[in-house]
PDB file of N, CA and C in Angstrom:
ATOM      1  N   UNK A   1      81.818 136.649 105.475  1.00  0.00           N
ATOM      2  CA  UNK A   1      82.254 135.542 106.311  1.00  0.00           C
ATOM      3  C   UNK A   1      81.467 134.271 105.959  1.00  0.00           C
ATOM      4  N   UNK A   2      80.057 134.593 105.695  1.00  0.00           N
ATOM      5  CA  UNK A   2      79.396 133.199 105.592  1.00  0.00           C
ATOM      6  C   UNK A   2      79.758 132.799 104.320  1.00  0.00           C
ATOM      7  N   UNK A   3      79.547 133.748 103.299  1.00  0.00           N
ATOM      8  CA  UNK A   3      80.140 133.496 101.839  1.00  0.00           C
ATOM      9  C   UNK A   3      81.843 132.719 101.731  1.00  0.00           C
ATOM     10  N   UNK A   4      82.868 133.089 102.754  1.00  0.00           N
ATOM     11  CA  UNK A   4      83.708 132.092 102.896  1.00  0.00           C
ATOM     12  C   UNK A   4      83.785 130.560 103.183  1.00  0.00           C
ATOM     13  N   UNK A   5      82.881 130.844 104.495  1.00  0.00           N
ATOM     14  CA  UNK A   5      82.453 129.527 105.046  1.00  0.00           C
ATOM     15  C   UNK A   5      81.495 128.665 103.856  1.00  0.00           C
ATOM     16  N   UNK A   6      81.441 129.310 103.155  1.00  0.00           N
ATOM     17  CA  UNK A   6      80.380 128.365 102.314  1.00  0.00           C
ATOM     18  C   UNK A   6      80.835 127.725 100.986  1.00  0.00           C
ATOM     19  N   UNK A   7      82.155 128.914 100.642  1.00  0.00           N
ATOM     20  CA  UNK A   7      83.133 128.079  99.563  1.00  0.00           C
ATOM     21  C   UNK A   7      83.756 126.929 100.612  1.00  0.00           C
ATOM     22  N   UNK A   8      84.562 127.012 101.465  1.00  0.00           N
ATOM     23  CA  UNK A   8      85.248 126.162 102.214  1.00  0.00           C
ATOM     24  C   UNK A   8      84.145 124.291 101.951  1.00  0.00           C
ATOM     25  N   UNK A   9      82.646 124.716 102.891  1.00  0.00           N
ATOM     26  CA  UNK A   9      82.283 123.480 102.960  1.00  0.00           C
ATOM     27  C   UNK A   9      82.279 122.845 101.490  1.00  0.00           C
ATOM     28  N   UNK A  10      81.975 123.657 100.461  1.00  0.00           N
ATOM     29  CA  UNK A  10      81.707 123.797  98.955  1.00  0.00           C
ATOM     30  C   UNK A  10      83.132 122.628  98.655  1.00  0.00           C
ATOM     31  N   UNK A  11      83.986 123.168  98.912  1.00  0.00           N
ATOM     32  CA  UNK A  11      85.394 122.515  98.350  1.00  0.00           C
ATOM     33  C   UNK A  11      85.292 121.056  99.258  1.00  0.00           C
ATOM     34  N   UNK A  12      84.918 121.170 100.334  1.00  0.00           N
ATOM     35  CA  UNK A  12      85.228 120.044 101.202  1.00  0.00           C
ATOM     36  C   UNK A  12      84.421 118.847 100.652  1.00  0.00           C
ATOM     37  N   UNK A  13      83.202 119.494 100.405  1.00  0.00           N
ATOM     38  CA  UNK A  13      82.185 118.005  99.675  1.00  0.00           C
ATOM     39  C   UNK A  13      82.331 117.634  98.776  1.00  0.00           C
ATOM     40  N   UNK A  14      82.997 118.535  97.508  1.00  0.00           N
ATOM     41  CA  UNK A  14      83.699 118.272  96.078  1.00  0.00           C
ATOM     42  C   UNK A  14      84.674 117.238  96.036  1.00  0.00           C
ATOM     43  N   UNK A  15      85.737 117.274  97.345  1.00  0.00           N
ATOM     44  CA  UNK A  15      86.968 116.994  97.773  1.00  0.00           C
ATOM     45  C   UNK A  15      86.459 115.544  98.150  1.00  0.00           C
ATOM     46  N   UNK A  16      85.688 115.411  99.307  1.00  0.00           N
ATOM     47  CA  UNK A  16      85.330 114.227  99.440  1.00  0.00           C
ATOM     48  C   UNK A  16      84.247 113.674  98.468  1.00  0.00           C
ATOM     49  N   UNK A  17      83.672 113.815  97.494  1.00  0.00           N
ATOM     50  CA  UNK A  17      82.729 113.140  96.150  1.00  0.00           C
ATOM     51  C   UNK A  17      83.810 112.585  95.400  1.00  0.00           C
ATOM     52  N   UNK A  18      85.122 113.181  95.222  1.00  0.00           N
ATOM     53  CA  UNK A  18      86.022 112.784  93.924  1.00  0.00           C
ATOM     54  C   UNK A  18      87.444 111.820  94.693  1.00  0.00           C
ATOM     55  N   UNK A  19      87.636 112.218  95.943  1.00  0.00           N
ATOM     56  CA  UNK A  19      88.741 111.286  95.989  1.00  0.00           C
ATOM     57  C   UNK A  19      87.611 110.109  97.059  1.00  0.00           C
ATOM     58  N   UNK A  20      87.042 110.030  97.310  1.00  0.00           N
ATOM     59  CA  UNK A  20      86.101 108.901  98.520  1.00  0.00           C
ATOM     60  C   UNK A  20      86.023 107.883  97.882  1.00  0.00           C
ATOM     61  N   UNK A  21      85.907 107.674  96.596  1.00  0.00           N
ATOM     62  CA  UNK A  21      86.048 106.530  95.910  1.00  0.00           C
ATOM     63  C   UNK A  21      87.568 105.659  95.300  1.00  0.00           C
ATOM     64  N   UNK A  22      88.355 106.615  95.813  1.00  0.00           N
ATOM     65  CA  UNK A  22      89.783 106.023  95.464  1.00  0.00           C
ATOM     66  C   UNK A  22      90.184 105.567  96.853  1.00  0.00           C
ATOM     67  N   UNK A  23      89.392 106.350  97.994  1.00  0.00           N
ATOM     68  CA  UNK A  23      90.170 106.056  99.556  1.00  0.00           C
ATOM     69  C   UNK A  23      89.770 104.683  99.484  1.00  0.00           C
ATOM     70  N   UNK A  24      88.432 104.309  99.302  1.00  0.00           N
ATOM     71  CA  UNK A  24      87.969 103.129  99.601  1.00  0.00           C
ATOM     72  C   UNK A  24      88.511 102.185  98.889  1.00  0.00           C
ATOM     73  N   UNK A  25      89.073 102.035  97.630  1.00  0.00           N
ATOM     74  CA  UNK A  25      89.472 101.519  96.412  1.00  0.00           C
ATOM     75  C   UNK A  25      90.894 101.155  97.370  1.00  0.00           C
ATOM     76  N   UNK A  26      91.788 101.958  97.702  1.00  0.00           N
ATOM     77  CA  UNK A  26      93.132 101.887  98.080  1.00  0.00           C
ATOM     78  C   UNK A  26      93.118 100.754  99.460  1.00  0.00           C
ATOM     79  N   UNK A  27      91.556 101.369 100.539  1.00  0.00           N
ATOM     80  CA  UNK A  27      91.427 100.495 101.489  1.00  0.00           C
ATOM     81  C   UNK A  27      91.537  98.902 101.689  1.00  0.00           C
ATOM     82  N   UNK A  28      90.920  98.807 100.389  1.00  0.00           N
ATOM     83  CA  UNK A  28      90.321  97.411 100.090  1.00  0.00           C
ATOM     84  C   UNK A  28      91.598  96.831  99.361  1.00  0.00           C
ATOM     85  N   UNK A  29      92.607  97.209  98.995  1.00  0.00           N
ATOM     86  CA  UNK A  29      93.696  97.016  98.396  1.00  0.00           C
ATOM     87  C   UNK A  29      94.535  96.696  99.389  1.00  0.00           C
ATOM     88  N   UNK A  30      95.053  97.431 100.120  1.00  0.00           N
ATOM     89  CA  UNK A  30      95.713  97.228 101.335  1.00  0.00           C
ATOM     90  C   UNK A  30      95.671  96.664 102.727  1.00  0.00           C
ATOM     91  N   UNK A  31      94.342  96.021 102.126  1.00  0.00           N
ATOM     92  CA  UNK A  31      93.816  95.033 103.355  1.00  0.00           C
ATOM     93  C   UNK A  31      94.458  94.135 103.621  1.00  0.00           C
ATOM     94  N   UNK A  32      94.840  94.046 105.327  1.00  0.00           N
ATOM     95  CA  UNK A  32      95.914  92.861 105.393  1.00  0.00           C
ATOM     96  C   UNK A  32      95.298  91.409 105.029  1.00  0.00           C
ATOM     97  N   UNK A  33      94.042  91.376 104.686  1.00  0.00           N
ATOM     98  CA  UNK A  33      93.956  90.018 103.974  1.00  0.00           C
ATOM     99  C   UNK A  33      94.173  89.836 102.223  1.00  0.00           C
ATOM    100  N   UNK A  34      94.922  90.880 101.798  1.00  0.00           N
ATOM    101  CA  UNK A  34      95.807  91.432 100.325  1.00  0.00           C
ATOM    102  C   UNK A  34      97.096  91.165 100.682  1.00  0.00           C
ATOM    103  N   UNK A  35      97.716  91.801 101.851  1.00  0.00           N
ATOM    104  CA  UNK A  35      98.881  92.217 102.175  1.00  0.00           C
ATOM    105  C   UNK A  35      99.681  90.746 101.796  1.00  0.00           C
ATOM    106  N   UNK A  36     100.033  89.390 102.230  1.00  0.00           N
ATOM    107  CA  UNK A  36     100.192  88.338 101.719  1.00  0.00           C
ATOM    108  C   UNK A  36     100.390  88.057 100.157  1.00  0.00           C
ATOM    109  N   UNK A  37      99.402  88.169  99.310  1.00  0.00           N
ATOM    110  CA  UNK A  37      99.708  88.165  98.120  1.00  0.00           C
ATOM    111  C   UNK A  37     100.394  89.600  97.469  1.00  0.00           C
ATOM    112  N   UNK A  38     100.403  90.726  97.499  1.00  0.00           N
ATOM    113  CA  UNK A  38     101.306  91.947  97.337  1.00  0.00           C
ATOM    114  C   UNK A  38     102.952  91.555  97.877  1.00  0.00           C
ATOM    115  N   UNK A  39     102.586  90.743  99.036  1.00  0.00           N
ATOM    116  CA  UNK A  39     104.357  90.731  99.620  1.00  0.00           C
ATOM    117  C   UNK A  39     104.914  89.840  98.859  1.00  0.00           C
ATOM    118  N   UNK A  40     103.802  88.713  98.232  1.00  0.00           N
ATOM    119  CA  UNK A  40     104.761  87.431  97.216  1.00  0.00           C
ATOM    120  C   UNK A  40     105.330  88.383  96.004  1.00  0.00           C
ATOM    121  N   UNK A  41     104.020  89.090  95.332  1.00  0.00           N
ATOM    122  CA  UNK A  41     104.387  89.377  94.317  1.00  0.00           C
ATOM    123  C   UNK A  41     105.386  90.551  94.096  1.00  0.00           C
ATOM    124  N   UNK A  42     105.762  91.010  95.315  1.00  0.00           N
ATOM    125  CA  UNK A  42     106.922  92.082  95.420  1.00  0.00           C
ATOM    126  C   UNK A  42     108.045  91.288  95.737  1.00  0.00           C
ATOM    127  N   UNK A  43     108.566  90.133  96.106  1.00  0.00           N
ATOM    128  CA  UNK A  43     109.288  89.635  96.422  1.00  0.00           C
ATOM    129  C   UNK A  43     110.146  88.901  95.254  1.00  0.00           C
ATOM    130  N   UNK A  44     108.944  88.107  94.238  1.00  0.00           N
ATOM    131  CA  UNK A  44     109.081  87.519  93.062  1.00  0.00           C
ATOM    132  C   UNK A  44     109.421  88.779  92.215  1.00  0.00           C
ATOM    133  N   UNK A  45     109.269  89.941  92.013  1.00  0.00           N
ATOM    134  CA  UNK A  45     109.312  90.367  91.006  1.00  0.00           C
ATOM    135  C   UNK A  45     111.018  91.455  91.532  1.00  0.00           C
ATOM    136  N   UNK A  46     110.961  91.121  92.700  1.00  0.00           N
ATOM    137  CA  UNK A  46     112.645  91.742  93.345  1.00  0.00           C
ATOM    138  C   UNK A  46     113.733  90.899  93.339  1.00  0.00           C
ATOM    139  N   UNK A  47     113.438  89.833  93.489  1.00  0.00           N
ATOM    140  CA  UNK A  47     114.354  88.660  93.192  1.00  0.00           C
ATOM    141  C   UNK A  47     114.582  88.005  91.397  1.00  0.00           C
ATOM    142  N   UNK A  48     113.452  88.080  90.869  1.00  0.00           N
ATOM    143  CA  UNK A  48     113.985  87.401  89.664  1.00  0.00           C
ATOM    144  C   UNK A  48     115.302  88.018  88.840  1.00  0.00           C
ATOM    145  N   UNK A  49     115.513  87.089  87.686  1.00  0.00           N
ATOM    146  CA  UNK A  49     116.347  87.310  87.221  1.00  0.00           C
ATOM    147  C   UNK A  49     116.675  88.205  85.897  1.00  0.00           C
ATOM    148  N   UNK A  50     115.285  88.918  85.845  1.00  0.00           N
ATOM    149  CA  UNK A  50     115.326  89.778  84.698  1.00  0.00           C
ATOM    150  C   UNK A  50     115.681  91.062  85.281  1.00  0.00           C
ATOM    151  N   UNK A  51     116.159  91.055  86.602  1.00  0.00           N
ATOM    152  CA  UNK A  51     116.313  92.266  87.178  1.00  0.00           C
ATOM    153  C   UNK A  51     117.708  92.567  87.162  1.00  0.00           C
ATOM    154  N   UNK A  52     118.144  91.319  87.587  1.00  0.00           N
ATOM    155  CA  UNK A  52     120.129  91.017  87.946  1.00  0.00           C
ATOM    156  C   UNK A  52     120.966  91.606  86.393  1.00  0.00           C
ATOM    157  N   UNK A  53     121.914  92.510  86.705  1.00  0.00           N
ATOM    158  CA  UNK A  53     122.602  92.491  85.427  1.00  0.00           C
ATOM    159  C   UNK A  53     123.546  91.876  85.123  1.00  0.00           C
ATOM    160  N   UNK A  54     123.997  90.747  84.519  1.00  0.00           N
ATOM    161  CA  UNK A  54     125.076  89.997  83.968  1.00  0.00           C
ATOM    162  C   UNK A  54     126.243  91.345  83.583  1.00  0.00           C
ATOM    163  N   UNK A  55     127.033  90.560  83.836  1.00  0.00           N
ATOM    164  CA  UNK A  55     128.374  90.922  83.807  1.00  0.00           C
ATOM    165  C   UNK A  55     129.351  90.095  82.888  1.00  0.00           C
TER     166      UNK A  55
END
C-alpha cells in the first residue's frame, strides 16, 4: 500500500516539474491584458484576403 502511495506521489511531482512550466507559460499568454492583441490578430488574419477564395 505504501509502495503504491509512493509511486502515485512519485508521478504527481514528475507531472507537476514537466508540465508547471507550460501552465505558467500558457497563463501569462492568456492574460486578459494579451487577450486584446490575440483578438486583433485573430480577427486580421480571419478577415483578410488571402483566405477568401475567388471565384
Amino acid at each position: 500500500m505504501f509502495l503504491l502511495l509512493f509511486f502515485v506521489l512519485l508521478i504527481q511531482f514528475f507531472t507537476y516539474w514537466i508540465f508547471e512550466p507550460l501552465a505558467y507559460f500558457l497563463e501569462y499568454v492568456l492574460e486578459i491584458r494579451l487577450f486584446p492583441v490575440l483578438a486583433l490578430i485573430g480577427l486580421i488574419f480571419l478577415f483578410s484576403t488571402k483566405n477568401i477564395d475567388k471565384n
